[in-house]
N, C-alpha and C. Protein backbone atom coordinates (compact mmCIF):
# COMPACT_ATOMS: atom_id res chain seq x y z
N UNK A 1 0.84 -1.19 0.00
CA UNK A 1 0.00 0.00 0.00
C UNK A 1 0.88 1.25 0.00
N UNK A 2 0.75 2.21 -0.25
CA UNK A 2 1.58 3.12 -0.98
C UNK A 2 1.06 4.57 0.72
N UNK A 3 2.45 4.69 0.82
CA UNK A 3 2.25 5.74 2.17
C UNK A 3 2.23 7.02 1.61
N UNK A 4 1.73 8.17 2.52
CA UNK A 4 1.65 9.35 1.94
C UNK A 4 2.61 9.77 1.54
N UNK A 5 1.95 10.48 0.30
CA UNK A 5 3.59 11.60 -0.10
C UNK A 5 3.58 13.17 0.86
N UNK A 6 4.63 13.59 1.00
CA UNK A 6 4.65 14.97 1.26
C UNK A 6 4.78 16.24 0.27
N UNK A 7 4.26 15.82 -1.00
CA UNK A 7 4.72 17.29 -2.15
C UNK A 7 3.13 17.01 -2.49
N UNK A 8 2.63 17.96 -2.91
CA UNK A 8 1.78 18.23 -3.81
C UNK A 8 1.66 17.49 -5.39
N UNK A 9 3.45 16.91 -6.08
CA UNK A 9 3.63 16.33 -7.12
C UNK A 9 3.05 15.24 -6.99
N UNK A 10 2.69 14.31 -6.12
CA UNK A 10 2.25 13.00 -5.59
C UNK A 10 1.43 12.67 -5.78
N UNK A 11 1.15 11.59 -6.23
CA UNK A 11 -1.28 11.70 -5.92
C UNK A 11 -0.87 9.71 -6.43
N UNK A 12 -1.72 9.14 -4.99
CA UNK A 12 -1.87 8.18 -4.73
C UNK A 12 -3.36 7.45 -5.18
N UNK A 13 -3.84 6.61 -6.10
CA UNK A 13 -4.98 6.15 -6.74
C UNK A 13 -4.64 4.62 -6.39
N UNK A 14 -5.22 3.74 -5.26
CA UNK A 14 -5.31 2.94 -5.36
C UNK A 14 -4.18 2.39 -4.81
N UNK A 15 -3.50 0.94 -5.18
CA UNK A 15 -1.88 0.69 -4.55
C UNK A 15 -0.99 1.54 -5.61
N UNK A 16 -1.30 2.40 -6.45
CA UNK A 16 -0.49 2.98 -7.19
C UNK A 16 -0.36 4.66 -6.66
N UNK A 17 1.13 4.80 -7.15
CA UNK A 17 1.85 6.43 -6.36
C UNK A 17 2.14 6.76 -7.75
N UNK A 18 1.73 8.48 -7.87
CA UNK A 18 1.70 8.82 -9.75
C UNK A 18 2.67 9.86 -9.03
N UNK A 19 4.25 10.92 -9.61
CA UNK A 19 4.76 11.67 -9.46
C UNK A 19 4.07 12.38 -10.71
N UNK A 20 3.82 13.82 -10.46
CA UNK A 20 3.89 14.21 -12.11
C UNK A 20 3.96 15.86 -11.95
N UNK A 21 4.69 16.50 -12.96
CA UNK A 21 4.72 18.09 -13.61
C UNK A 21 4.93 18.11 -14.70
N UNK A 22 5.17 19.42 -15.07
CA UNK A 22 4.81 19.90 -16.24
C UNK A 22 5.68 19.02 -17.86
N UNK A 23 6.51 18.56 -16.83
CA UNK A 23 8.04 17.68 -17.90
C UNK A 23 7.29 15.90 -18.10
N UNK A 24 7.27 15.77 -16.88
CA UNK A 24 7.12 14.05 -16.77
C UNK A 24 6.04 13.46 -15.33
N UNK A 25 5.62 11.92 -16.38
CA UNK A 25 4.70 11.33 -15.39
C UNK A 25 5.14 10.08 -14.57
N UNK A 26 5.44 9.86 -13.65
CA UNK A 26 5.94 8.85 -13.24
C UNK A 26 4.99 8.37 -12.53
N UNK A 27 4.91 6.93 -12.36
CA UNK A 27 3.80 6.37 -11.74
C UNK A 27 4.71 4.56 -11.52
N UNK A 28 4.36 4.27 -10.05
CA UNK A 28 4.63 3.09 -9.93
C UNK A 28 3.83 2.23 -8.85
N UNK A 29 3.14 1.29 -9.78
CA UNK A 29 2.73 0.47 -9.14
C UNK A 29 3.07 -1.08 -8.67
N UNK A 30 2.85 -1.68 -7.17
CA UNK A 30 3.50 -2.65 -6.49
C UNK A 30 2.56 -3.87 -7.64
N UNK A 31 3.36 -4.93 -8.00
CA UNK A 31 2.03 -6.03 -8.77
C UNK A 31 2.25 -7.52 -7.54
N UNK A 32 1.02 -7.47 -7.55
CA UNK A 32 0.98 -8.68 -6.47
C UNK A 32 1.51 -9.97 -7.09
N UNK A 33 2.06 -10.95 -6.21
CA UNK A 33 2.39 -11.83 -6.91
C UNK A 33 1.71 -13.19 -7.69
N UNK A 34 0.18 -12.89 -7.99
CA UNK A 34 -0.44 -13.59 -9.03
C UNK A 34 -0.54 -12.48 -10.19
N UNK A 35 -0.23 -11.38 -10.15
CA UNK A 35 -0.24 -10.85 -10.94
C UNK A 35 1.03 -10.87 -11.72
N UNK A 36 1.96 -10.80 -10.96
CA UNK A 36 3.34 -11.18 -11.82
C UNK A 36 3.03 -12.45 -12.71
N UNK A 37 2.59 -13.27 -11.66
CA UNK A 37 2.77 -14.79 -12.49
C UNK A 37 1.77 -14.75 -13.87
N UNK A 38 0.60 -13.95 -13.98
CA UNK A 38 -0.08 -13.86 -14.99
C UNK A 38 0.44 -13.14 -16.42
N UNK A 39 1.34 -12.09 -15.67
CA UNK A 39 1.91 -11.34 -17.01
C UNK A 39 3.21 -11.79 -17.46
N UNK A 40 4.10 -12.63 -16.84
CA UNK A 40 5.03 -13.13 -17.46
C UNK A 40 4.85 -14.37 -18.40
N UNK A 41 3.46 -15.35 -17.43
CA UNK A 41 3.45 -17.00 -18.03
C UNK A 41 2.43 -16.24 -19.40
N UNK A 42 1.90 -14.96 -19.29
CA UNK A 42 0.88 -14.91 -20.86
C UNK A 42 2.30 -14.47 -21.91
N UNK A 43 3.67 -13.73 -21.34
CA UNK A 43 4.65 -13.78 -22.53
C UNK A 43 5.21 -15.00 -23.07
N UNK A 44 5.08 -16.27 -22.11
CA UNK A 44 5.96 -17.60 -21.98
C UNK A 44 4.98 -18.34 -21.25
N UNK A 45 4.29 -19.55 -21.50
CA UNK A 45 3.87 -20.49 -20.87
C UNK A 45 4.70 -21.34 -20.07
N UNK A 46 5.69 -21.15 -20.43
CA UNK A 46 6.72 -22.16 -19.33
C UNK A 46 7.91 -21.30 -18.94
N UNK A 47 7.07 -20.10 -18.70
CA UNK A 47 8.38 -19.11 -18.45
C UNK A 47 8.91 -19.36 -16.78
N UNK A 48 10.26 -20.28 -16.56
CA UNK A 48 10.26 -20.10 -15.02
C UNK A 48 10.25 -19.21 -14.72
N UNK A 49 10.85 -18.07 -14.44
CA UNK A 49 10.10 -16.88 -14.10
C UNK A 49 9.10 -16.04 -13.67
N UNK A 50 8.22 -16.77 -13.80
CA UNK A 50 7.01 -16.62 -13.71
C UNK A 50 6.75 -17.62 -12.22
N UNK A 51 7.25 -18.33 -12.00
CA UNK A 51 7.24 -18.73 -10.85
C UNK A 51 8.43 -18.07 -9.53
N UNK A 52 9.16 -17.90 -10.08
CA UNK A 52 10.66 -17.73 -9.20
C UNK A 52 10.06 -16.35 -8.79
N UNK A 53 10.00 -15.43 -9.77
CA UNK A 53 10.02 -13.63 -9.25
C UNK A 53 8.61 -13.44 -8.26
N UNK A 54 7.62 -14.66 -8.55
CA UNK A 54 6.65 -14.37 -7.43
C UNK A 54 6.59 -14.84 -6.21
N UNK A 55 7.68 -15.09 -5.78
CA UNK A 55 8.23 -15.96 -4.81
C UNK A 55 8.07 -14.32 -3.28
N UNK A 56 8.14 -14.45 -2.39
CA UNK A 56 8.26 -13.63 -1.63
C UNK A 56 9.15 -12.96 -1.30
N UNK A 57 10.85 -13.00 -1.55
CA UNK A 57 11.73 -12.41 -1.11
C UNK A 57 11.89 -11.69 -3.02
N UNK A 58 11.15 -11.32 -3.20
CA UNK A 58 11.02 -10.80 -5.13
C UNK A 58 9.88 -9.72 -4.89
N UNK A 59 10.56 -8.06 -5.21
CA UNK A 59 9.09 -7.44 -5.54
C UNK A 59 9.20 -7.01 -6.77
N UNK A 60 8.22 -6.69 -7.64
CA UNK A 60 7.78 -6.23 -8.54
C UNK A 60 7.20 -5.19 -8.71
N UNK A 61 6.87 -3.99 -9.60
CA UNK A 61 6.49 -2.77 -9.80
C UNK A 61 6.29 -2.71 -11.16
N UNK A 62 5.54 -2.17 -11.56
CA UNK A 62 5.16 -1.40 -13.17
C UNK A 62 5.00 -0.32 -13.01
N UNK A 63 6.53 0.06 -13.42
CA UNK A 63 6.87 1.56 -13.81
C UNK A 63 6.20 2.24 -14.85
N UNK A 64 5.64 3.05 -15.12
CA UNK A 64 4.72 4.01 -16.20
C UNK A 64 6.08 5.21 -16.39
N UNK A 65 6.37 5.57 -17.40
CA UNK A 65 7.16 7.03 -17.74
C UNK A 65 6.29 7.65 -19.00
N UNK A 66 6.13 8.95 -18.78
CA UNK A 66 5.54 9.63 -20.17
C UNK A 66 5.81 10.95 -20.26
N UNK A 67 6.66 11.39 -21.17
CA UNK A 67 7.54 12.59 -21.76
C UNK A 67 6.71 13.71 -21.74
N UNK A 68 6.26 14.43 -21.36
CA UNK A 68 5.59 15.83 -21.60
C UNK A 68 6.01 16.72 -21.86
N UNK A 69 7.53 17.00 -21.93
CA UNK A 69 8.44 17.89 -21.83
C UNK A 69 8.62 18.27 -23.06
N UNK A 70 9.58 19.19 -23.90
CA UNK A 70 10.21 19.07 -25.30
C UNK A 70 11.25 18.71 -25.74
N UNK A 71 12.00 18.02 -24.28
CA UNK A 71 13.20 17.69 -24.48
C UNK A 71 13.12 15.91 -24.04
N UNK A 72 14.17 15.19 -24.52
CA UNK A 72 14.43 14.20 -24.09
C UNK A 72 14.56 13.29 -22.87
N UNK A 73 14.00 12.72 -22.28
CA UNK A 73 14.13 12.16 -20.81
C UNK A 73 14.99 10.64 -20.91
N UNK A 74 15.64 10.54 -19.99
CA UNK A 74 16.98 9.47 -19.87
C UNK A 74 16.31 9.22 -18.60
N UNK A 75 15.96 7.84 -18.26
CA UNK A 75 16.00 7.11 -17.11
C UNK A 75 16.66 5.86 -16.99
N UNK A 76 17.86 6.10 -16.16
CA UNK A 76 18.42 4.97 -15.51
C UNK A 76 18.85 3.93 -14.49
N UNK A 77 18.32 2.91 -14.41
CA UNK A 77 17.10 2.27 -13.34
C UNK A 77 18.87 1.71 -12.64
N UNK A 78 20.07 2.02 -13.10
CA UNK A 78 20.64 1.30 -12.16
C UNK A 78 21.24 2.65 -10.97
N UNK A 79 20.39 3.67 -11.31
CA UNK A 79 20.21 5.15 -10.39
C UNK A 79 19.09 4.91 -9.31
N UNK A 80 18.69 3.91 -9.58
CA UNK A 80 17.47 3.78 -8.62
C UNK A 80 17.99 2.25 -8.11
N UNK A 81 17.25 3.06 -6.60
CA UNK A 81 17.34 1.98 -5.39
C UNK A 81 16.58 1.75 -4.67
N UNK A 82 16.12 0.62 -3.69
CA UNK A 82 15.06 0.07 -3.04
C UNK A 82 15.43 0.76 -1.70
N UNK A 83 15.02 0.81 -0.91
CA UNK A 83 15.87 1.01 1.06
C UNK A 83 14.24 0.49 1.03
N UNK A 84 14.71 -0.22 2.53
CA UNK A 84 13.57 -1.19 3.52
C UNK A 84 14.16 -0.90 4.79
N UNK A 85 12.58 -0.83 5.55
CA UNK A 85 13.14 -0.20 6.56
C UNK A 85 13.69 -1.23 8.17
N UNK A 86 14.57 -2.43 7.63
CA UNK A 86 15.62 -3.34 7.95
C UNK A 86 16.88 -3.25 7.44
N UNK A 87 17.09 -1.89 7.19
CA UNK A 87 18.24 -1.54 6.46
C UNK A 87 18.82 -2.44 5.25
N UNK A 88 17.38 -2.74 4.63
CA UNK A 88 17.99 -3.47 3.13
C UNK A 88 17.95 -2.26 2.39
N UNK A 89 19.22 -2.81 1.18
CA UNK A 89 19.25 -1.77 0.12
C UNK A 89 19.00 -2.48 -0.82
N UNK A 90 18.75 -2.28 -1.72
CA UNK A 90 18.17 -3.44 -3.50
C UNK A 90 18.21 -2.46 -4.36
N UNK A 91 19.04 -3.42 -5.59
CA UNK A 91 19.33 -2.44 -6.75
C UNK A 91 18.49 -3.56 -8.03
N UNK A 92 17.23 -2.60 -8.56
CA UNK A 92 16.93 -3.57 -9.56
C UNK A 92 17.82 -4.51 -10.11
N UNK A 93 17.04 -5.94 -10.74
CA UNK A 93 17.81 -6.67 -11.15
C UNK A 93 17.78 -6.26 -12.53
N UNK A 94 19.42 -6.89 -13.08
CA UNK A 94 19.53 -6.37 -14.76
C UNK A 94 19.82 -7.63 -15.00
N UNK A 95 19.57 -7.90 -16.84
CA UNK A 95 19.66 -8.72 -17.37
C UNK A 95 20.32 -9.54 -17.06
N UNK A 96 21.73 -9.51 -16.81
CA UNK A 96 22.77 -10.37 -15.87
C UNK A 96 22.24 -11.04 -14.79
N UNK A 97 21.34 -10.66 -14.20
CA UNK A 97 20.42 -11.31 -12.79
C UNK A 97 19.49 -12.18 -13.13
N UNK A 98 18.96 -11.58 -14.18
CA UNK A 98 17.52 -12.22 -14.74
C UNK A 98 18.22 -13.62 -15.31
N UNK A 99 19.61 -13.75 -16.03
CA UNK A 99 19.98 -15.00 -16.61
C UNK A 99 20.16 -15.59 -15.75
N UNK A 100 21.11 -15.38 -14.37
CA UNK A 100 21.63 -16.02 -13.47
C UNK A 100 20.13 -16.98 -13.21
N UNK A 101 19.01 -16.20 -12.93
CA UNK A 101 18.13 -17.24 -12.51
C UNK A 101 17.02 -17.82 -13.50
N UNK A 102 17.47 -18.06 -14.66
CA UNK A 102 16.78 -19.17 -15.61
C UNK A 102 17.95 -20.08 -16.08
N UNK A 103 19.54 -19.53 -15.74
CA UNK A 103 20.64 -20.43 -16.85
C UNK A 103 20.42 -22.04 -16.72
N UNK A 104 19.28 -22.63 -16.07
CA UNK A 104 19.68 -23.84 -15.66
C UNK A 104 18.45 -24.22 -16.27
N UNK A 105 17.29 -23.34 -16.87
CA UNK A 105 16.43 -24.08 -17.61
C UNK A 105 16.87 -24.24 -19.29
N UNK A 106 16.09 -25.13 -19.52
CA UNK A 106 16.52 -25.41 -21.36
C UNK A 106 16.52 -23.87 -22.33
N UNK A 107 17.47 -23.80 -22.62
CA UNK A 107 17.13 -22.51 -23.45
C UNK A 107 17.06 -20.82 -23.03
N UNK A 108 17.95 -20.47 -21.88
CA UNK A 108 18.21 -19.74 -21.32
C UNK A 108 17.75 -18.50 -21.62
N UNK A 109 18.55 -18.54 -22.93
CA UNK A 109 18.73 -17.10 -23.80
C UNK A 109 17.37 -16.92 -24.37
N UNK A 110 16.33 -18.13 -25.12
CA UNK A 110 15.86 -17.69 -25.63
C UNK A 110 14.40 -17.86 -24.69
N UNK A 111 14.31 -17.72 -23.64
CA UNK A 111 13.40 -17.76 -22.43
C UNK A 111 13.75 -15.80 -22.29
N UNK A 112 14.73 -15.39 -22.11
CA UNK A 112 14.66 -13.98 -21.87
C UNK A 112 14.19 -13.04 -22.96
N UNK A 113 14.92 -13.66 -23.94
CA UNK A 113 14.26 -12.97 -25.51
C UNK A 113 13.29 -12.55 -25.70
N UNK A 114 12.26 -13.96 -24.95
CA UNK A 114 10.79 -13.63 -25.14
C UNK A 114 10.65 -12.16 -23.78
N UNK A 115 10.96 -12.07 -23.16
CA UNK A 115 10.87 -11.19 -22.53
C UNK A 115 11.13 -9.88 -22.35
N UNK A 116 11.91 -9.59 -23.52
CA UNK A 116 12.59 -8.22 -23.84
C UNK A 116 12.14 -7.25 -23.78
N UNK A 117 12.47 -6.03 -23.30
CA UNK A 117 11.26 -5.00 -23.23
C UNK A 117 10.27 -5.22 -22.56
N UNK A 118 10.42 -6.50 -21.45
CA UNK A 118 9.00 -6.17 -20.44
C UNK A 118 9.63 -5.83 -18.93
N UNK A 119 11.15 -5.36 -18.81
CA UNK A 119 12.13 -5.02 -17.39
C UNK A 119 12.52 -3.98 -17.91
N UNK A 120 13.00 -3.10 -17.03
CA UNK A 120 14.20 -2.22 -17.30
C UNK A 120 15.14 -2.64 -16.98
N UNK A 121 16.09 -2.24 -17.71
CA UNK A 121 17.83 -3.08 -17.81
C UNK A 121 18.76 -2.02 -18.16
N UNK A 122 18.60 -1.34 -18.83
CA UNK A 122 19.59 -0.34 -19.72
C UNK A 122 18.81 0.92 -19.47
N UNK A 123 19.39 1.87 -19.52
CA UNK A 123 19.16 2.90 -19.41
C UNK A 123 17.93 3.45 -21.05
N UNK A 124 16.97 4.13 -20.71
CA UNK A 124 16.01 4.07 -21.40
C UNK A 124 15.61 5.70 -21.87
N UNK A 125 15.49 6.21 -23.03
CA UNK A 125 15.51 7.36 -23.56
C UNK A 125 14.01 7.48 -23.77
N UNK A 126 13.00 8.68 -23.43
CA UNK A 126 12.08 8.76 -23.84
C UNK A 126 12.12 10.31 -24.97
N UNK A 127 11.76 10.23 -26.17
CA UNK A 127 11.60 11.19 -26.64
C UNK A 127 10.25 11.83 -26.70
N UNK A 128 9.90 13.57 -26.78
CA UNK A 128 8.95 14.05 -26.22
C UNK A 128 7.52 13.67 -26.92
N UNK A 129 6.57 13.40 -25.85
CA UNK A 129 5.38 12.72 -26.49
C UNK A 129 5.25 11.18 -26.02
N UNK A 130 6.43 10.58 -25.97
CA UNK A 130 6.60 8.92 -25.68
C UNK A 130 6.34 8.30 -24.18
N UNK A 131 6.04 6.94 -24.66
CA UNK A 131 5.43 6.98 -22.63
C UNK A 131 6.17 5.20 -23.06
N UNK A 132 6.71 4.98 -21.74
CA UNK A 132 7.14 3.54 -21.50
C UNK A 132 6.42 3.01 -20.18
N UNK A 133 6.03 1.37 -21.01
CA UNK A 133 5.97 1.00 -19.35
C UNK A 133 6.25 -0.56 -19.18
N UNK A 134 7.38 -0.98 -17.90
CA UNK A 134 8.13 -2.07 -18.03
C UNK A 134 8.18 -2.10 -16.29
N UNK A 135 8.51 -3.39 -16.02
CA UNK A 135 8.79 -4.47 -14.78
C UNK A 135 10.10 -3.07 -14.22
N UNK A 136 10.10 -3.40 -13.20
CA UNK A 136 10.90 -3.16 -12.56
C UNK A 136 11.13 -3.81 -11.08
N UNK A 137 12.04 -4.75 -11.00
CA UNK A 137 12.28 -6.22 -10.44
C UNK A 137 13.37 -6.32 -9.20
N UNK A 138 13.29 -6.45 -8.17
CA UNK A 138 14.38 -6.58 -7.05
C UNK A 138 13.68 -7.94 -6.02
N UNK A 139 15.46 -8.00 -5.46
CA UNK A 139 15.24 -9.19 -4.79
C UNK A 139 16.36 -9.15 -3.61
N UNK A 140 16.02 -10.33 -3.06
CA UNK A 140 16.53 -10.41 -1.52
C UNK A 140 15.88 -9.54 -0.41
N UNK A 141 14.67 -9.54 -0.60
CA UNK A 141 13.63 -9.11 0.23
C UNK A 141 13.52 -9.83 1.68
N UNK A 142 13.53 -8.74 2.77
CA UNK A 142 13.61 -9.44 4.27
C UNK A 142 12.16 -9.52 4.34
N UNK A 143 11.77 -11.02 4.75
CA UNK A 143 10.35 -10.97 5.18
C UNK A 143 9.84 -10.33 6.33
N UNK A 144 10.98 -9.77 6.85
CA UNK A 144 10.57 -8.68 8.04
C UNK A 144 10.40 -6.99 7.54
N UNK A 145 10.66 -6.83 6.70
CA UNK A 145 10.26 -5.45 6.20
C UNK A 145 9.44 -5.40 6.26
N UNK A 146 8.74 -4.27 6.33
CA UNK A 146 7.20 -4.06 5.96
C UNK A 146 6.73 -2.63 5.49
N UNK A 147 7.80 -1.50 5.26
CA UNK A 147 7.86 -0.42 4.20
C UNK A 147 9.42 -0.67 3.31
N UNK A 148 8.87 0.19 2.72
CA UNK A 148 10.21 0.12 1.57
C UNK A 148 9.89 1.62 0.85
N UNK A 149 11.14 2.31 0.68
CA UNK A 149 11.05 3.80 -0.23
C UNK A 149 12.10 3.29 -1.76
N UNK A 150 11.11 3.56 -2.40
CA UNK A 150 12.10 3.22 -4.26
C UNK A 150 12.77 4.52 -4.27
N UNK A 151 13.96 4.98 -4.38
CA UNK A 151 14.42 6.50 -5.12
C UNK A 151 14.86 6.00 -6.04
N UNK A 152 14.79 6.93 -7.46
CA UNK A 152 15.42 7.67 -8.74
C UNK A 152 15.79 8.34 -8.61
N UNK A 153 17.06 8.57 -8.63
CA UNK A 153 17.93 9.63 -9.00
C UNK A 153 18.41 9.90 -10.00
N UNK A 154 18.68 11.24 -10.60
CA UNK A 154 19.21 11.28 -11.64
C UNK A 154 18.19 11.18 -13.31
N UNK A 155 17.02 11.28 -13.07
CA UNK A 155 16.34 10.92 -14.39
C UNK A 155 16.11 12.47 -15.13
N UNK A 156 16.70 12.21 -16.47
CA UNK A 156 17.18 13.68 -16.72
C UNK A 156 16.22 13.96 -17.70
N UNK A 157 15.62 15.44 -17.84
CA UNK A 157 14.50 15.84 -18.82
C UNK A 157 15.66 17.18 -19.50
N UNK A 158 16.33 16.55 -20.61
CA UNK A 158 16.94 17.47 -20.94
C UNK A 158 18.40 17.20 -20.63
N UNK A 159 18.95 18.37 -19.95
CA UNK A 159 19.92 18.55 -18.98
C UNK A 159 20.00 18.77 -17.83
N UNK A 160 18.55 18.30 -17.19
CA UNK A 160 18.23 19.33 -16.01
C UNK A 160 17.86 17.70 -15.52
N UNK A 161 18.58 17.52 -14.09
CA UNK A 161 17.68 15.80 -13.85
C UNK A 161 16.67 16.55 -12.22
N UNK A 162 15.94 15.21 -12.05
CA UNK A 162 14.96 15.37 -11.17
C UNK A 162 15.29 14.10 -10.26
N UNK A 163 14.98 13.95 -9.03
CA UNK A 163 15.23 12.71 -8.39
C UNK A 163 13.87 12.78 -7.65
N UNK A 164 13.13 11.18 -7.92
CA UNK A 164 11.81 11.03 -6.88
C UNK A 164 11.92 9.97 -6.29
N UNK A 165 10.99 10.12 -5.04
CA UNK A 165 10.95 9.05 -4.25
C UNK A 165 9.53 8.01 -3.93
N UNK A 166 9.31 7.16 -3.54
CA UNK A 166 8.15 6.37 -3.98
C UNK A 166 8.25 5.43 -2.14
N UNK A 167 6.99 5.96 -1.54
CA UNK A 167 7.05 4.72 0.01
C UNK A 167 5.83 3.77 -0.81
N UNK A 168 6.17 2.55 -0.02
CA UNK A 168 4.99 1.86 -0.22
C UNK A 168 5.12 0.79 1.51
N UNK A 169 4.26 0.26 1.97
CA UNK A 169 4.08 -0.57 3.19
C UNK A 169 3.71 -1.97 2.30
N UNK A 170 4.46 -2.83 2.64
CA UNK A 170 4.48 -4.23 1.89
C UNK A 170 2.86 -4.92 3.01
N UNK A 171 2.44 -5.87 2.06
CA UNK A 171 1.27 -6.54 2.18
C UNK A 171 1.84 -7.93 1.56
N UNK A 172 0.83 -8.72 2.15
CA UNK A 172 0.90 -10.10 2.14
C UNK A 172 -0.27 -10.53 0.79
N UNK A 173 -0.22 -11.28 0.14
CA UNK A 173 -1.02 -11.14 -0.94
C UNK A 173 -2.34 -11.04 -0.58
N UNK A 174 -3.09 -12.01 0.14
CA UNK A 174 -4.11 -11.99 0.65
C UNK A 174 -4.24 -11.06 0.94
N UNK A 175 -4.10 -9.51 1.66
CA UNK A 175 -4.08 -8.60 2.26
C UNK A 175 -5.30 -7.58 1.45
């Protein structure tokens, strides 16, 4: 569940937290973990993945970005970090992570393939008008947490960057 913001930029709809001005929309929402498992196994029917990332020490988010600005926006997700308030830190996982945990099923490479463009991994350019929206994936989750703040830093509209921050209070699926 998504804790209050303190700016006015903020506005909370649901388990989802929207940042937004006049440049850019940011919005991130927590996906429960049948919901993970639904949107990965409809890219891959036998996507392990789809089992592993909904596992409990795995959260998930669907990041929304959409350019309003006239200039170019650069977001780079290995600028962004998890903090839990058990003093975990989590740095999305990148492609390198994502292989580590399929290399042992048949077909490694082409199990992620199918998946391309549904994580952030690389640093991601929006040009003005353009809106992205992709997984954004961390792990080694303490089952004793029970808030967590996402920051971005560094996501640049232009030359000019902005850094936001995102609380959410973790829930149990049932919840």
């Amino acid at each position: 569940m998504p804790m209050p913001a303190a700016s006015p930029e903020y506005n909370i709809s649901g388990r989802k937290i929207t940042f937004s001005n006049k440049d850019v929309k940011i919005s991130l929402l927590p996906l429960k973990p049948s919901e993970v498992k639904k949107m990965l196994a409809g890219k891959d029917a036998n996507n392990p993945l789809a089992e592993i990332l909904a596992a409990p020490q795995y959260l998930v988010f669907r990041l929304d970005m959409e350019n309003s600005s006239k200039a170019k926006i650069m977001y780079n997700p290995a600028l962004t970090t998890l903090f839990d308030n058990t003093m975990g830190v989590h740095k999305p996982l990148d492609y390198t992570d994502m292989y580590s945990l399929v290399e042992s099923s048949p077909t490694p490479e082409s199990r992620l393939n199918k998946m391309k463009g549904m994580f952030y991994d690389l640093t991601t350019t929006l040009e003005p008008g353009q809106r992205s929206s992709r997984l954004l994936l961390f792990s080694g989750m303490d089952e004793e947490a029970s808030e967590i703040t996402i920051t971005m830093k560094e996501i640049y509209i232009g030359t000019s960057a902005i850094a936001v921050s995102f609380g959410f209070r973790t829930q149990k699926e049932n919840e």
